[in-house]
Protein backbone atom coordinates (compact mmCIF):
# COMPACT_ATOMS: atom_id res chain seq x y z
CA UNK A 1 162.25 55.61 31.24
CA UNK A 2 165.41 57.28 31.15
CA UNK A 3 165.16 60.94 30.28
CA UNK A 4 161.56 61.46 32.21
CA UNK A 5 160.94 63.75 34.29
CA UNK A 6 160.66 62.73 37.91
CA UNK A 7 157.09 62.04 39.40
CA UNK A 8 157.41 63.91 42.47
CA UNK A 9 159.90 67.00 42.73
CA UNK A 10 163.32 66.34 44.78
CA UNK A 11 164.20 67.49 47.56
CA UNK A 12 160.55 67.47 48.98
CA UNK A 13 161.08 65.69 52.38
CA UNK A 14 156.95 65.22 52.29
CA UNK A 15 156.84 63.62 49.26
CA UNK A 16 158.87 60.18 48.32
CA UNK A 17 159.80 59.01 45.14
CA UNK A 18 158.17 55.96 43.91
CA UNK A 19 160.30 52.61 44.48
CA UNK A 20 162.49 52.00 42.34
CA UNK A 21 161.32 47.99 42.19
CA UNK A 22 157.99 49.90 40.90
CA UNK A 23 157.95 50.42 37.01
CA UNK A 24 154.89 52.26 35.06
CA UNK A 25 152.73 49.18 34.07
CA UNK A 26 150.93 50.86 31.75
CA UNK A 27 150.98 54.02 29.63
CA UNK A 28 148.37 56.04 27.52
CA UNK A 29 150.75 58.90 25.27
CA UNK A 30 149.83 62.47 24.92
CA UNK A 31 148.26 61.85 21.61
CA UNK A 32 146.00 58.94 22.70
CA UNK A 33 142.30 59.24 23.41
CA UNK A 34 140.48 56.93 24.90
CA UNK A 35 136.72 56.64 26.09
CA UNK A 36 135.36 53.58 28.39
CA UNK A 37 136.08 52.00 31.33
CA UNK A 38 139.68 51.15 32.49
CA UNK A 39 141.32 48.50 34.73
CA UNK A 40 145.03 48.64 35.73
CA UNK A 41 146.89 47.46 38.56
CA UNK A 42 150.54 48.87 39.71
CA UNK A 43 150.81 52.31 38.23
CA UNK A 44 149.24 53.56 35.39
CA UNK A 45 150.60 57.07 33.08
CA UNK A 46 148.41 58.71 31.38
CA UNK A 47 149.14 61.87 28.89
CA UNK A 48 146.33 61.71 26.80
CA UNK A 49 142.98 62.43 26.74
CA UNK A 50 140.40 59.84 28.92
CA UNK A 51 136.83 60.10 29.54
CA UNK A 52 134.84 57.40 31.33
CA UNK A 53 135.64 55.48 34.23
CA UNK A 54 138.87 54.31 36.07
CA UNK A 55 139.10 51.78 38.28
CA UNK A 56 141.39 49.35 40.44
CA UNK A 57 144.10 49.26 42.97
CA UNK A 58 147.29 51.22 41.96
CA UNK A 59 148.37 54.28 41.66
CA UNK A 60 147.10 56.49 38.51
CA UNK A 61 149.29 59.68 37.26
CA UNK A 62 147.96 62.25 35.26
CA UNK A 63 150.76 63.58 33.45
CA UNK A 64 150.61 67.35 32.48
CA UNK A 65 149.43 67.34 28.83
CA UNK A 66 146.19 64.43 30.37
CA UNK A 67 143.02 65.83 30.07
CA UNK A 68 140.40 63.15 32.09
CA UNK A 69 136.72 63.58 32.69
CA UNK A 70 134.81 60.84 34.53
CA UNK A 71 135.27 58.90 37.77
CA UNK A 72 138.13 57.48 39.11
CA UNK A 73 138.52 54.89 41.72
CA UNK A 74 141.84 54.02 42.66
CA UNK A 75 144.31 53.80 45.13
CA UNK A 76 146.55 56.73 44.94
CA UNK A 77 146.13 59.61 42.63
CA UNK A 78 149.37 62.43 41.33
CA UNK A 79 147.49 65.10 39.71
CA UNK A 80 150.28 66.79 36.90
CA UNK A 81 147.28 67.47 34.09
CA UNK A 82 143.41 68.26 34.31
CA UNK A 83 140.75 66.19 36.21
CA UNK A 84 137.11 66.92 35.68
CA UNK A 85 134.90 64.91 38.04
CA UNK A 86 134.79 62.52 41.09
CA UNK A 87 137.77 60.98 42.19
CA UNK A 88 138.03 58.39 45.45
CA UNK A 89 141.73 57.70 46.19
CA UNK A 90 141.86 54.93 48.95
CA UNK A 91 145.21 56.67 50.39
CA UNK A 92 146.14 59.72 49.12
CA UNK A 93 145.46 62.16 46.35
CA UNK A 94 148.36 64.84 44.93
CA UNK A 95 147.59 67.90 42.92
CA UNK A 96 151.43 69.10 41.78
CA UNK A 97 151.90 72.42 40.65
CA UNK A 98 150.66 72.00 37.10
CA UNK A 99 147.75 69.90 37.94
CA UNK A 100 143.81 70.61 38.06
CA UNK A 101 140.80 69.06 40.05
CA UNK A 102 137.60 70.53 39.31
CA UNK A 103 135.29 68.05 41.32
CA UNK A 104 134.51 65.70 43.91
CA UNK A 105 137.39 64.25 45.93
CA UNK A 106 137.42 61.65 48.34
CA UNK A 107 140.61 60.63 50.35
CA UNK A 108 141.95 60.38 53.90
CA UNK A 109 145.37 62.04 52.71
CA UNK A 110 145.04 65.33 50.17
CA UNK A 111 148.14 67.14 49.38
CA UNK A 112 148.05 70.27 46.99
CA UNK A 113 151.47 71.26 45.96
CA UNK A 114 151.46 75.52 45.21
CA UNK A 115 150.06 76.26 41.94
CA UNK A 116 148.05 73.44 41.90
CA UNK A 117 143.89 74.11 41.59
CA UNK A 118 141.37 72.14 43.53
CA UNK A 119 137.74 73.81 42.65
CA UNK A 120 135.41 71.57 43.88
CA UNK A 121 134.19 69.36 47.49
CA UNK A 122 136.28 67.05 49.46
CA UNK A 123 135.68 64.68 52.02
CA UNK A 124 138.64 63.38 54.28
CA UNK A 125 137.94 60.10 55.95
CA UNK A 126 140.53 57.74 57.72
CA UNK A 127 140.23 53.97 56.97
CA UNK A 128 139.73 51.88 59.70
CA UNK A 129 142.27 49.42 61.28
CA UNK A 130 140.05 46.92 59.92
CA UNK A 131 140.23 48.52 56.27
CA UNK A 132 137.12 50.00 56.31
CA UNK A 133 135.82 53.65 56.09
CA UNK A 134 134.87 55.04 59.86
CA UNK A 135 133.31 58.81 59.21
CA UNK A 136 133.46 61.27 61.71
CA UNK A 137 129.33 61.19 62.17
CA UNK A 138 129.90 57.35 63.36
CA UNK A 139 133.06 57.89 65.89
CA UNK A 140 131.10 60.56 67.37
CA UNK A 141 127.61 58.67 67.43
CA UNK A 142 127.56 57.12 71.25
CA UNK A 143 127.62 60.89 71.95
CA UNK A 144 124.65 61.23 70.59
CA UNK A 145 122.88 58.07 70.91
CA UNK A 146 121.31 59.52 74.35
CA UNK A 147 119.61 62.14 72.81
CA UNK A 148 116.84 64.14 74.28
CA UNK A 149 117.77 63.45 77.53
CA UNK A 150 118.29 65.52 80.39
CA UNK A 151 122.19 67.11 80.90
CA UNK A 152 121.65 66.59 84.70
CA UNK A 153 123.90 64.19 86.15
């Protein structure tokens, strides 16, 4: 990988560099096109063009010339390229300055870097210590739960 550009811009204190121990596992070039479903684990750079689904734990990157329609499941998404339709990032979602998100997004951590476009609906939810979503409508339901009765004491 030497002569790439970096993944995240330096000097950001906000944003850190992947590991170094963590190498791209697998990569789709700008002149690929692929349409299905896809599986990856670690991190997965993509250039080309996708449409279909994406799905598994890791982290996908949508390098600036990727062009992706579909829906994306994974852990962690970096947004360089164009994203047309739902994504659910289980810990955080990046749009960087060249990158485009016209859709649904679902993540407890959204960062959008300036110049980057986000046209679409988001919902921020933290997991739960025990891994599991907790929305705001259920933290704040025993506040509710007495319901039409009196405010008297």
């Amino acid at each position: 990988m030497s002569g790439a550009k970096s993944f995240f811009a330096k000097g950001d204190p906000k944003v850190l560099p992947l590991p170094a121990s963590e190498e791209i596992s697998a990569f789709l070039g700008k002149e690929t096109v692929f349409e299905g479903k896809m599986t990856f684990q670690g991190f997965f750079r993509l250039e080309g063009k996708f449409q279909g689904e994406i799905f598994e734990s890791g982290t996908l990157i949508v390098g600036e010339t990727a062009v992706v329609k579909g829906k994306i499941g994974v852990s962690a998404v970096v947004i360089h390229g164009l994203v047309e339709g739902e994504i659910q990032a289980g810990s955080r979602a990046e749009i960087h300055s060249t990158g485009k998100l016209y859709g649904n997004l679902f993540t407890p951590v959204f960062v959008i870097h300036e110049g980057g476009i986000f046209d679409g609906h988001c919902k921020m939810e933290q997991p739960s210590e025990t891994g599991e979503r907790v929305e705001e409508e259920d933290k704040l339901r025993p506040l509710f739960q007495k319901k039409n009765q009196p405010l008297s004491a």
